[in-house]
C-alpha atoms as a PDB file:
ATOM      1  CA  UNK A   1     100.419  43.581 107.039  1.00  0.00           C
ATOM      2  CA  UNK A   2     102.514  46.663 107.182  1.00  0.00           C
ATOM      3  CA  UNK A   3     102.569  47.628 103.748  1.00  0.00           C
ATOM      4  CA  UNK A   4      98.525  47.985 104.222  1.00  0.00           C
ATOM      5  CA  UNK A   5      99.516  51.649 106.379  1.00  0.00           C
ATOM      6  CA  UNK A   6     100.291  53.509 103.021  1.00  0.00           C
ATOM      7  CA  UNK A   7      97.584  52.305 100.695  1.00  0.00           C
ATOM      8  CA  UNK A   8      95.223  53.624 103.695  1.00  0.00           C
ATOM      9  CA  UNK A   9      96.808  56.856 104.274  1.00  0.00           C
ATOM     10  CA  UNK A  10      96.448  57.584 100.560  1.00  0.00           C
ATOM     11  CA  UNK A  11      93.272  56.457 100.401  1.00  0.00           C
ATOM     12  CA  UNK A  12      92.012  58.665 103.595  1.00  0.00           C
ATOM     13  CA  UNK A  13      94.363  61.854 101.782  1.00  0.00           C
ATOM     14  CA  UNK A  14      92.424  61.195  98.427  1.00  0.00           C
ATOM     15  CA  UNK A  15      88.937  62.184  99.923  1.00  0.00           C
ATOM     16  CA  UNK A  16      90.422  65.384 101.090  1.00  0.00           C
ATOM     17  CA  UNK A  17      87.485  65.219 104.008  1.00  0.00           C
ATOM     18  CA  UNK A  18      89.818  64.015 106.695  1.00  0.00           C
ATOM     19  CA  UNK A  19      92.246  66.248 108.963  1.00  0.00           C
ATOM     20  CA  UNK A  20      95.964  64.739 109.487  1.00  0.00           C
ATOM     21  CA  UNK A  21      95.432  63.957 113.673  1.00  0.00           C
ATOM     22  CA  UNK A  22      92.314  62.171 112.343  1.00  0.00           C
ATOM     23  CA  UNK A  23      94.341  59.965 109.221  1.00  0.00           C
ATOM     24  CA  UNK A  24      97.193  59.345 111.707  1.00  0.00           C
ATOM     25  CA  UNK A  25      94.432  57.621 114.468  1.00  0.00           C
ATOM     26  CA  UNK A  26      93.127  55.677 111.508  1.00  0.00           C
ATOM     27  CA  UNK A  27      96.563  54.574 111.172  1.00  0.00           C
ATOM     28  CA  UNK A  28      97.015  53.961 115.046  1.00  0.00           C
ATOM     29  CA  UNK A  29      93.881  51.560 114.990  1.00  0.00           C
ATOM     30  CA  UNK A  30      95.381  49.488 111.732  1.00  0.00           C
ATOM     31  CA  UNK A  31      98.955  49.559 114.060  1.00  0.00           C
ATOM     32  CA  UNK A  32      97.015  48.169 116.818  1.00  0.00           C
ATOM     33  CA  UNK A  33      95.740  45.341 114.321  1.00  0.00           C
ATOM     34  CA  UNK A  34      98.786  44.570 112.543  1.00  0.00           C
ATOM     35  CA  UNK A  35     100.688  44.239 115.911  1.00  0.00           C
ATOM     36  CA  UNK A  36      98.111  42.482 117.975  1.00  0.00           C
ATOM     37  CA  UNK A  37      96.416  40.266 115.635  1.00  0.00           C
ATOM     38  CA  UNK A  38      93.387  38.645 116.619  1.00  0.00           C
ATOM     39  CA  UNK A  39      93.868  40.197 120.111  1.00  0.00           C
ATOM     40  CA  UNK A  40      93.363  43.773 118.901  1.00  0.00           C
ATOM     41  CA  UNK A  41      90.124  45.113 118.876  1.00  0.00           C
ATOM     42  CA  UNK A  42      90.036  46.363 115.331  1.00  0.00           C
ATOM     43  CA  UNK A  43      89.475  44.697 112.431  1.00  0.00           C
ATOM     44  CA  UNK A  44      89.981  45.436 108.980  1.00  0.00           C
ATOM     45  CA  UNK A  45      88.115  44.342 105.438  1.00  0.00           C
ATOM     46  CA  UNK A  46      90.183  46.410 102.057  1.00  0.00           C
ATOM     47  CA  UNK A  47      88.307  46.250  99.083  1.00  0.00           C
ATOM     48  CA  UNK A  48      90.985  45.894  96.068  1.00  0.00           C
ATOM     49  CA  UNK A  49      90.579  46.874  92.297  1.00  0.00           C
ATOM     50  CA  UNK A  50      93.801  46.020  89.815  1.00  0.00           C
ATOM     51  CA  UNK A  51      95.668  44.561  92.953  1.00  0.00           C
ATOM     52  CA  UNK A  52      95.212  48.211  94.754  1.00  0.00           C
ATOM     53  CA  UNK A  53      93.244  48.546  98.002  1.00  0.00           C
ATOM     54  CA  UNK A  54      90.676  51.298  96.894  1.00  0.00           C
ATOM     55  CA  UNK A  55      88.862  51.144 100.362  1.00  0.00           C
ATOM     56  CA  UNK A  56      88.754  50.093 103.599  1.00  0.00           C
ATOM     57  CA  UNK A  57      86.127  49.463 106.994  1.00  0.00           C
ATOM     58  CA  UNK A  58      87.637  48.991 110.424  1.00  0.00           C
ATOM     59  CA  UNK A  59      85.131  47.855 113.261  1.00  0.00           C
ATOM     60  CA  UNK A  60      84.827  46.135 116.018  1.00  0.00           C
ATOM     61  CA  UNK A  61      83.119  45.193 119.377  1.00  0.00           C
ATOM     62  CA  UNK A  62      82.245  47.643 122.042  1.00  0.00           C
ATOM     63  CA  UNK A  63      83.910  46.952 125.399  1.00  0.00           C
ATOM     64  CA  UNK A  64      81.229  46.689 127.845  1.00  0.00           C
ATOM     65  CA  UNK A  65      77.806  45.685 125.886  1.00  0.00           C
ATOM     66  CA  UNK A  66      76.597  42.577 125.206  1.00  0.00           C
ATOM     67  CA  UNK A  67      76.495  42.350 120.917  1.00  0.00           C
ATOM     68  CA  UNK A  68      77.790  46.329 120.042  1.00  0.00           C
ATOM     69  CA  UNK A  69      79.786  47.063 117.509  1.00  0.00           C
ATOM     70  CA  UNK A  70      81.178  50.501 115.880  1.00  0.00           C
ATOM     71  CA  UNK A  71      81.801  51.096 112.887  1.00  0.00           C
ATOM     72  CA  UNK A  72      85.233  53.189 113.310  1.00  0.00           C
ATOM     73  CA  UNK A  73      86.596  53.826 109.829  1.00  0.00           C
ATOM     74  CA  UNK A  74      84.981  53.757 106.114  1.00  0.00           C
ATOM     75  CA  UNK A  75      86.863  55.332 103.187  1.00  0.00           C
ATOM     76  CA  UNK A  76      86.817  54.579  99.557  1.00  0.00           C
ATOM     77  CA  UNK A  77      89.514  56.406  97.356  1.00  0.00           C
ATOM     78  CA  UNK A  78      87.867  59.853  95.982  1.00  0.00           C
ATOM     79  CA  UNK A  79      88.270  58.032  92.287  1.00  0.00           C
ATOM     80  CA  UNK A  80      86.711  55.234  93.041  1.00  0.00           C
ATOM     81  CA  UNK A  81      83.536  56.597  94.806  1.00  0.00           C
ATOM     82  CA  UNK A  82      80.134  55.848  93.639  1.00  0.00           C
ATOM     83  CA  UNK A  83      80.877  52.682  92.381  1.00  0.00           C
ATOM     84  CA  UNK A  84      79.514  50.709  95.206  1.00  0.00           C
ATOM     85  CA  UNK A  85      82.970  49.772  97.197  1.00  0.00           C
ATOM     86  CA  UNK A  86      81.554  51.104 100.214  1.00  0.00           C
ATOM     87  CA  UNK A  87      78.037  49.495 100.212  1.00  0.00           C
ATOM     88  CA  UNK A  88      80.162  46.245  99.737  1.00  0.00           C
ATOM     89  CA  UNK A  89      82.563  47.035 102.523  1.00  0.00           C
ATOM     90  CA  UNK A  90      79.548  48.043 104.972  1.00  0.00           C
ATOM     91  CA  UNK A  91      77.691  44.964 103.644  1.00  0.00           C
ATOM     92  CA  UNK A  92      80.418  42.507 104.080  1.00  0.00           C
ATOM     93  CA  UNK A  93      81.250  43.995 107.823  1.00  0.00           C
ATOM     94  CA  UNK A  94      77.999  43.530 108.966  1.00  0.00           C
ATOM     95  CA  UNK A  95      77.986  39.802 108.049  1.00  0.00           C
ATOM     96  CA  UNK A  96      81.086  39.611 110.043  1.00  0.00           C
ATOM     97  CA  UNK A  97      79.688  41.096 112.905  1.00  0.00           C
ATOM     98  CA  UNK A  98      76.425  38.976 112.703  1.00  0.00           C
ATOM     99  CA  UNK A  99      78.850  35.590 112.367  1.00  0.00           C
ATOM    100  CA  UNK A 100      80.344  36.659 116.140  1.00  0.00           C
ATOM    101  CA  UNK A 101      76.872  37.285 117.448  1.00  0.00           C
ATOM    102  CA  UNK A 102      76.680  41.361 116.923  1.00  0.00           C
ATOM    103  CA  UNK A 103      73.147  42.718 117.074  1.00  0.00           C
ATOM    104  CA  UNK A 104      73.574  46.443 116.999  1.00  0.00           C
ATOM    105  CA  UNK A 105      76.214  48.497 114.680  1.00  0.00           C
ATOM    106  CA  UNK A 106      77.237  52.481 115.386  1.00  0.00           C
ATOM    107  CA  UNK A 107      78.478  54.924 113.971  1.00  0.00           C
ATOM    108  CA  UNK A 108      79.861  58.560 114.320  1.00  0.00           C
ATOM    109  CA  UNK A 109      80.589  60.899 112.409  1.00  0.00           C
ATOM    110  CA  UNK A 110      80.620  64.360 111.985  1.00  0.00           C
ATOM    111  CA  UNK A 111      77.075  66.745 110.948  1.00  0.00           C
ATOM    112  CA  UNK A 112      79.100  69.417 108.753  1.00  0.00           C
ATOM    113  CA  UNK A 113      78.057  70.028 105.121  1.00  0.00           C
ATOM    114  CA  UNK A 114      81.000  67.928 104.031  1.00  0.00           C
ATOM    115  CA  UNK A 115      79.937  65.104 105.752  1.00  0.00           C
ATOM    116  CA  UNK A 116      76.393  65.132 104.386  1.00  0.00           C
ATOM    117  CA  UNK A 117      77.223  62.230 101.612  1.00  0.00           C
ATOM    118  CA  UNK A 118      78.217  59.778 104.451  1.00  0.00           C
ATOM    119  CA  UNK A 119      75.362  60.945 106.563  1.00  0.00           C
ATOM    120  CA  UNK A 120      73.478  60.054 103.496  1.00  0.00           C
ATOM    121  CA  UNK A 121      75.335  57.068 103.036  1.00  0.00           C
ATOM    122  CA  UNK A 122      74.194  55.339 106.474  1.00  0.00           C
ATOM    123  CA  UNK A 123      70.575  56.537 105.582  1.00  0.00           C
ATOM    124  CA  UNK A 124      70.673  54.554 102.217  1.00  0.00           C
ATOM    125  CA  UNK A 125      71.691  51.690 104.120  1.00  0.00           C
ATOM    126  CA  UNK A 126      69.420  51.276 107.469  1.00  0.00           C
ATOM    127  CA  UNK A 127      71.031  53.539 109.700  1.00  0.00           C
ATOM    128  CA  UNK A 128      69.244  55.984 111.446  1.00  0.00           C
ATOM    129  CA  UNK A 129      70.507  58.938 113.067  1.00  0.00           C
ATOM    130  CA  UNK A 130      69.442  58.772 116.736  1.00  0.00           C
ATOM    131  CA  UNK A 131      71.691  61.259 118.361  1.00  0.00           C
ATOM    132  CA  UNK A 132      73.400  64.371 117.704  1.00  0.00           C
ATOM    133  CA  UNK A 133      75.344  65.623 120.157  1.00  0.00           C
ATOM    134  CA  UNK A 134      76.495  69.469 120.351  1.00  0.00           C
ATOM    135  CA  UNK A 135      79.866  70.808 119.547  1.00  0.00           C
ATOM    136  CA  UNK A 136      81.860  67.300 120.153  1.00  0.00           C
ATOM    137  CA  UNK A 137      84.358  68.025 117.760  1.00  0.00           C
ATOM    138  CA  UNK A 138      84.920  71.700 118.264  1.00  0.00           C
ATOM    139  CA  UNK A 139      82.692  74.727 118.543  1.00  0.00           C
ATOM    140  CA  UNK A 140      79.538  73.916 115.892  1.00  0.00           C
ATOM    141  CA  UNK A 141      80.614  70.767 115.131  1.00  0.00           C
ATOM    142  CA  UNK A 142      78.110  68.303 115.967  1.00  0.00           C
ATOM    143  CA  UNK A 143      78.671  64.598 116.294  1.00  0.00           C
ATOM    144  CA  UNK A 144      76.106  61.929 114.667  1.00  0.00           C
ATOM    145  CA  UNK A 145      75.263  58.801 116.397  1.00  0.00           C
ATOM    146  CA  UNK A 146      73.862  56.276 113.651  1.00  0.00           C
ATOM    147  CA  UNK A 147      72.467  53.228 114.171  1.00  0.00           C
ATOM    148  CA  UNK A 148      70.893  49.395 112.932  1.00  0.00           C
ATOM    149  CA  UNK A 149      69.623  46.526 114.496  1.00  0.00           C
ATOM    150  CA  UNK A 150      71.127  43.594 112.102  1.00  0.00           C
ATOM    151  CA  UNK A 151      70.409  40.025 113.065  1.00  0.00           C
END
């Protein structure tokens, strides 16, 4: 619902990693969702703590392949990191994806030093890295392609 666009711009502004054109696509994709409903492309799990959404995973299929999915989006509020939110988030999206017959989950993100602890993240739980791909973001920023087979 609309009022789900502030709790995830504060919770993407409370990690302090992402850049304002990136926050307002994250906010495009959970536009695209809250207009379209089950048409849109993107969908959305929040993980909640005290009646506050502390976290959030968007995903969805890849147009094109046969059981692909991304993993767009995963952000748990700065104060509530380390607790587990995220594992739950990533756990819980990949069940999703296996109930509508998704074999393979991406992701990207970036390969600068403040994106080591999500790099490390995907490690922890099966990724593995199996592209980089020079200066996609700007000069010396590298993207990382992750990836897991989930069945």
């Amino acid at each position: 619902m609309q009022s789900d666009i502030t709790p995830v711009r504060q919770i993407l502004d409370s990690t302090g990693v992402f850049h304002h054109r990136e926050i307002a696509v994250a906010i495009e994709l959970l536009d695209d969702n809250l207009t379209k409903r089950q048409q849109s492309e993107y969908n959305f799990i929040f993980a909640d703590a005290g009646g506050a959404a502390v976290g959030y995973i968007c995903y969805g299929p890849i147009t094109m392949t046969e059981a692909g999915y991304d993993i767009y989006w995963i952000a748990v509020q700065k104060d509530m990191q380390g607790r587990g939110v995220a594992g739950l988030l990533i756990d819980e999206a990949q069940r999703r994806i296996i109930e509508t017959g998704g074999k393979f989950v991406y992701i990207e993100t970036s390969a600068k030093a403040q994106y080591k602890p999500a790099r490390e993240f995907y490690l922890k739980h099966g990724y593995v890295c199996v592209a980089t791909v020079p200066h996609y973001y700007a000069e010396g920023d590298d993207k990382a392609v992750f990836m897991k087979i989930i069945r």
